[in-house]
C-alpha atoms as a PDB file:
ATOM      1  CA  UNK A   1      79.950  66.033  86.071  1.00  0.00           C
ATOM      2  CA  UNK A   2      77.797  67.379  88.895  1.00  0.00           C
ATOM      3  CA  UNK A   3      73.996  67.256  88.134  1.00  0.00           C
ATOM      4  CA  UNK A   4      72.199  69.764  90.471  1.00  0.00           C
ATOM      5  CA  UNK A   5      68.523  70.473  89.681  1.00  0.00           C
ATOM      6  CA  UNK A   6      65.872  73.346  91.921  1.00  0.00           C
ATOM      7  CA  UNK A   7      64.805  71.459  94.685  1.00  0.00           C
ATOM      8  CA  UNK A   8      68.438  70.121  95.542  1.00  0.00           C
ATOM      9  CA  UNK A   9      69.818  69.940  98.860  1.00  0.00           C
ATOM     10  CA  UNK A  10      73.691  71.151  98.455  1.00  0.00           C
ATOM     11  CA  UNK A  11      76.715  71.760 101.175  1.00  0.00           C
ATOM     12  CA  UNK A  12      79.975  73.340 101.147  1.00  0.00           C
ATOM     13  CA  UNK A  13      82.368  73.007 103.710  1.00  0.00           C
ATOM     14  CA  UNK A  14      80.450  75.398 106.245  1.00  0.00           C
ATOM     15  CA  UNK A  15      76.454  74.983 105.393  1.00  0.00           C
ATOM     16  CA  UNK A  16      73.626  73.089 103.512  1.00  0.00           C
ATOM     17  CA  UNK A  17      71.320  75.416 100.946  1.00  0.00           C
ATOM     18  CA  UNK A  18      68.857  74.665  99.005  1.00  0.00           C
ATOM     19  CA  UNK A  19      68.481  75.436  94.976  1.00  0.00           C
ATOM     20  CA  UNK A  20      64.853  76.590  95.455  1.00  0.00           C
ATOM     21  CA  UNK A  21      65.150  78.255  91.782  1.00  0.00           C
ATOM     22  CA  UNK A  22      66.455  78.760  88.183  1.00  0.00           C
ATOM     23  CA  UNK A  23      66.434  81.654  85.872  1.00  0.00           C
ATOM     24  CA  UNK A  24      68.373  82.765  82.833  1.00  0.00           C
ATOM     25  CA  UNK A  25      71.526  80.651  83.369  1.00  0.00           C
ATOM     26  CA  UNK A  26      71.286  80.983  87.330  1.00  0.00           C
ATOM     27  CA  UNK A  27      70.510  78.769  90.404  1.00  0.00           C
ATOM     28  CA  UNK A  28      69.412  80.628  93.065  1.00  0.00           C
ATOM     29  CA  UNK A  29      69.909  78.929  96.621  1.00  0.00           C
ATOM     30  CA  UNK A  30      69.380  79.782 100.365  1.00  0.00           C
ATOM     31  CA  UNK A  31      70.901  78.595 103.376  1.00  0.00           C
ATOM     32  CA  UNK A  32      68.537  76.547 104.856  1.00  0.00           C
ATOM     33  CA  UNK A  33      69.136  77.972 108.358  1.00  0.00           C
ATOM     34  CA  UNK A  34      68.500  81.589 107.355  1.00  0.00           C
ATOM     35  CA  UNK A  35      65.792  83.715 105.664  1.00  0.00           C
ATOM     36  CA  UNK A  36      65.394  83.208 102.472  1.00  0.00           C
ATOM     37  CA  UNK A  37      65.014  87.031 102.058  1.00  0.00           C
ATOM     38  CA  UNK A  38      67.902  87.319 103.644  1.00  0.00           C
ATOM     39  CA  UNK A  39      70.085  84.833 102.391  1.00  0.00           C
ATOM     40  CA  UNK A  40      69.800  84.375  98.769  1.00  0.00           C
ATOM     41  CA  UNK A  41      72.771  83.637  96.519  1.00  0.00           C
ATOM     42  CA  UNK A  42      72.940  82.830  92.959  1.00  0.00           C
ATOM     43  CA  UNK A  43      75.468  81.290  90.700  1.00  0.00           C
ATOM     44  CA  UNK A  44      75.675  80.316  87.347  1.00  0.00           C
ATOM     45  CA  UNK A  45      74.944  76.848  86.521  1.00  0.00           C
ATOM     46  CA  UNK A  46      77.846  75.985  84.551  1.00  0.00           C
ATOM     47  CA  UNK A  47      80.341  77.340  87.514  1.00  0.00           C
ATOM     48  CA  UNK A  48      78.110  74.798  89.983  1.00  0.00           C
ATOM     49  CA  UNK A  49      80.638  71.892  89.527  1.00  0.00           C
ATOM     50  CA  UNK A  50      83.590  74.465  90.035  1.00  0.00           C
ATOM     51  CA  UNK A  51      82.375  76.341  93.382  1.00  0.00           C
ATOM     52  CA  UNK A  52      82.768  73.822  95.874  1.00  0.00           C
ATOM     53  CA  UNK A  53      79.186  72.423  96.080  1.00  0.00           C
ATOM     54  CA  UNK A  54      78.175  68.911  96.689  1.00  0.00           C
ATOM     55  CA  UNK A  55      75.134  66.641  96.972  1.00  0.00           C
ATOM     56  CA  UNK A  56      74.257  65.948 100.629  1.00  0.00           C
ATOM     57  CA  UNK A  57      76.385  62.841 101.742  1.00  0.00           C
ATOM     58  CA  UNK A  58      73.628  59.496 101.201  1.00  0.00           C
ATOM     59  CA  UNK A  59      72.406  56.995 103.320  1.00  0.00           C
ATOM     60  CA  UNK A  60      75.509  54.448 102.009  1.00  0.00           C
ATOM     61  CA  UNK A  61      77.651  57.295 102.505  1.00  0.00           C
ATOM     62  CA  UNK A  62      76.936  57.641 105.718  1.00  0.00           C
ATOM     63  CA  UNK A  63      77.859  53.793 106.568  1.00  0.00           C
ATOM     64  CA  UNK A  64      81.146  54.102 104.426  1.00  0.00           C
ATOM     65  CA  UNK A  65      81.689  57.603 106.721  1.00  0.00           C
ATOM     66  CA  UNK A  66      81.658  55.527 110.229  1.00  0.00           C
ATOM     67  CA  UNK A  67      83.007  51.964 108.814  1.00  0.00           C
ATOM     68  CA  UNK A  68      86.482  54.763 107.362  1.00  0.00           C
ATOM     69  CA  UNK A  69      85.653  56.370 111.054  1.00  0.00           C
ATOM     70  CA  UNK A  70      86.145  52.979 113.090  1.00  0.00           C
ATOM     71  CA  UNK A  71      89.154  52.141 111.144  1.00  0.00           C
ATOM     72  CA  UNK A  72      92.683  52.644 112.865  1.00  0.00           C
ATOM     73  CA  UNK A  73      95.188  54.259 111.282  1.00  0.00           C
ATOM     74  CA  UNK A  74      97.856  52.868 110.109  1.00  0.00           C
ATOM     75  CA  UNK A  75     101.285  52.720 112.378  1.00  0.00           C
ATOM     76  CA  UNK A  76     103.228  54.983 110.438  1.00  0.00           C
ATOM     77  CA  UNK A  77     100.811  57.215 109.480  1.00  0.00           C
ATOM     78  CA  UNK A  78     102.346  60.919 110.244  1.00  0.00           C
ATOM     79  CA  UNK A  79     100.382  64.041 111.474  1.00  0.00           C
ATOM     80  CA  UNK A  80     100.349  67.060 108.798  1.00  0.00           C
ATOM     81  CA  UNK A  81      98.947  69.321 110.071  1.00  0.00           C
ATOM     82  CA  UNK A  82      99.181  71.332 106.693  1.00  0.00           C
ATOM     83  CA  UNK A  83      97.305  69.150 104.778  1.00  0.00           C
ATOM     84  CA  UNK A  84      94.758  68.466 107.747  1.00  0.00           C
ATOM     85  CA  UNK A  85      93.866  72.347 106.665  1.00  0.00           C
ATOM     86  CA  UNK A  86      94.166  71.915 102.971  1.00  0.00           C
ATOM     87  CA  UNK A  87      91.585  68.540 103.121  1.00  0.00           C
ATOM     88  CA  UNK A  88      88.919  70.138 104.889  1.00  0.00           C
ATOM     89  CA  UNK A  89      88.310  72.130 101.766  1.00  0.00           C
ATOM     90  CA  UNK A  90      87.682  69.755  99.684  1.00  0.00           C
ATOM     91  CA  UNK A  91      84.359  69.253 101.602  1.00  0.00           C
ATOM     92  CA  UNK A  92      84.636  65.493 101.644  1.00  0.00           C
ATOM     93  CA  UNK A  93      83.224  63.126 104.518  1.00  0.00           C
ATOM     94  CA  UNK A  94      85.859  60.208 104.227  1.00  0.00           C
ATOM     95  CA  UNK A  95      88.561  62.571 103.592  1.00  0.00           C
ATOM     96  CA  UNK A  96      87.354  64.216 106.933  1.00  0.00           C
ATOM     97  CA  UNK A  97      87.251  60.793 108.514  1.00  0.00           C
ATOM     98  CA  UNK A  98      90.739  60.475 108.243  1.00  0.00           C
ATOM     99  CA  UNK A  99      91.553  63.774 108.811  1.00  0.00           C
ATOM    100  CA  UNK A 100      89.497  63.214 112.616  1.00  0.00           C
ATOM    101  CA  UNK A 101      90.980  60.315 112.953  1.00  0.00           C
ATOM    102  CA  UNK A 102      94.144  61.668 112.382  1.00  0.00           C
ATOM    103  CA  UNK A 103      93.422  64.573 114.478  1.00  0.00           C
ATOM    104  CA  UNK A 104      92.687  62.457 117.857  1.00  0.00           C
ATOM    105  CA  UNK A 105      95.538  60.411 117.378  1.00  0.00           C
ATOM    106  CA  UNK A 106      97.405  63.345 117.489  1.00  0.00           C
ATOM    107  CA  UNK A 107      95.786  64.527 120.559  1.00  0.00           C
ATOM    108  CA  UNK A 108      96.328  61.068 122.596  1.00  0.00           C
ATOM    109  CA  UNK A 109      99.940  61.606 121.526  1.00  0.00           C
ATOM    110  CA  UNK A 110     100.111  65.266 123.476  1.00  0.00           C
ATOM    111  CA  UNK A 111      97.680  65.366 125.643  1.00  0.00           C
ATOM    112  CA  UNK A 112      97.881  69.135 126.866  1.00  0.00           C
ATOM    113  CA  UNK A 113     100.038  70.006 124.292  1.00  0.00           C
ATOM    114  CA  UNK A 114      97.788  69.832 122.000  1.00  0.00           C
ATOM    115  CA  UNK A 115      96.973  72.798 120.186  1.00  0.00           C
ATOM    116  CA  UNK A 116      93.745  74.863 120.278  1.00  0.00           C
ATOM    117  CA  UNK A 117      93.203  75.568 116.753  1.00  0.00           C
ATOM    118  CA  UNK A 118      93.652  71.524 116.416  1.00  0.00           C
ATOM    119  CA  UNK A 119      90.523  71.068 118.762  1.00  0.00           C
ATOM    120  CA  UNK A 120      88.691  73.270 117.074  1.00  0.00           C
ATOM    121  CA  UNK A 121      89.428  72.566 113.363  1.00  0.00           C
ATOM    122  CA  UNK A 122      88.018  68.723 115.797  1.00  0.00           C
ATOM    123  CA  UNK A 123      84.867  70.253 116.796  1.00  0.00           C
ATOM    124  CA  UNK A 124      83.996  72.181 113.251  1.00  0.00           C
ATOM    125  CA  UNK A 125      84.276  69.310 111.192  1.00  0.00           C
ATOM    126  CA  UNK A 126      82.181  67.089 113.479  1.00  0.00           C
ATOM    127  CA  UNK A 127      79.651  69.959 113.564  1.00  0.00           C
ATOM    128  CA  UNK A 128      79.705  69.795 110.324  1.00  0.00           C
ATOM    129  CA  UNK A 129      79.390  66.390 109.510  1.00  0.00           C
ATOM    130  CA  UNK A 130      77.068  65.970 112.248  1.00  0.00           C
ATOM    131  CA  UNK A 131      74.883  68.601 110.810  1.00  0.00           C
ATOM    132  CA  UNK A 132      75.122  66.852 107.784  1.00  0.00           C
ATOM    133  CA  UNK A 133      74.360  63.902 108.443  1.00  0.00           C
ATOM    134  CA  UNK A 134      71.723  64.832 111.538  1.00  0.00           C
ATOM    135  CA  UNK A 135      69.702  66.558 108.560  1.00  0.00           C
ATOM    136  CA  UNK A 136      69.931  63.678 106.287  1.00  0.00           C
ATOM    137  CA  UNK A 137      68.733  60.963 108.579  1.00  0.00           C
ATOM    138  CA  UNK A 138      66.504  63.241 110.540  1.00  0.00           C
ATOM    139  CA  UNK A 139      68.025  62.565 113.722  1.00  0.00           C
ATOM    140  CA  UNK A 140      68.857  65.332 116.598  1.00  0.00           C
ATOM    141  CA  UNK A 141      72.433  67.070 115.837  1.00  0.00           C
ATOM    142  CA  UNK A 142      74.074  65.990 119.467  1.00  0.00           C
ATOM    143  CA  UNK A 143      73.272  62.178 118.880  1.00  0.00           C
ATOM    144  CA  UNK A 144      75.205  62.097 115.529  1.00  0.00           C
ATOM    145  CA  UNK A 145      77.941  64.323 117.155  1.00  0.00           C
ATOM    146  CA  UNK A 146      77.929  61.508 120.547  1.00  0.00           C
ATOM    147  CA  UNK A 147      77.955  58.921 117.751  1.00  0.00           C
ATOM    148  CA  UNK A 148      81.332  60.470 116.181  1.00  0.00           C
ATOM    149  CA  UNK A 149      83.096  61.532 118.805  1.00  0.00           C
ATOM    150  CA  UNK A 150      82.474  57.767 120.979  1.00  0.00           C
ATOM    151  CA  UNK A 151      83.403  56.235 117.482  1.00  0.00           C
ATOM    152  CA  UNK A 152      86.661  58.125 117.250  1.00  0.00           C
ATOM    153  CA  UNK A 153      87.340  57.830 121.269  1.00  0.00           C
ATOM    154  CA  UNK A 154      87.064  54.088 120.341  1.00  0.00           C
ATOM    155  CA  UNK A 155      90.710  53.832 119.232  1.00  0.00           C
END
């Protein structure tokens, strides 16, 4: 089970909020890039675990994210690009390693036939991870996006 607590940073596969309250059953968050007039949600505590939420990736996260990152893939791994889609729900930053990794091997293998929508299912997850992670470490957004995209161009 999923502990969250007020003061929590939390993501979901688009932004990072923060539980800045707790009343009657409820957690009330805001994204952190909006107005918290303007951008309050609530949910009830015991559907937290349920919706889709997750801690903010950790510092030994972050190494396990670019050690899965630098990895090759195997030989006969195959491109699918079904479940490419269906894993980028599940809001998790190894999964989406693989799933980049994955991604740019399938674009070497094209080259202008790659598809659009590909490149930018590329650039959302590494602006999301790289917000992520930017916020985590406190670094600027473009160097942890430079960082991921030279790590993947690597290969």
């Amino acid at each position: 089970m999923i502990d969250f607590k007020v003061g929590d940073y939390i993501i979901d596969f688009e932004n990072i909020y923060n539980i800045y309250d707790e009343k009657k059953g409820f957690f009330f968050y805001h994204n952190i890039e909006g107005d918290k007039a303007t951008s309050t949600s609530s949910l009830p505590i015991a559907n937290m675990a349920k919706s889709g939420f997750r801690h903010l990736i950790n510092s030994q996260n972050i190494k396990d994210f670019f050690n899965e990152l630098g990895k090759a893939l195997p030989q006969d791994s195959i491109f699918e690009n079904k479940l490419i889609k269906e894993s980028l729900y599940l809001n998790d930053p190894i999964k989406n390693a693989v799933t980049l990794k994955s991604l740019y091997k399938n674009k070497k293998e094209l080259g202008e036939k790659f598809l659009k929508s590909n490149q930018e299912i590329i650039n959302n997850i590494t602006n999301h991870l790289a917000k992520e992670i930017a916020f985590v470490l406190k670094k600027p957004i473009d160097t942890i996006q430079k960082q991921i995209t030279d790590t993947l161009s690597k290969k």
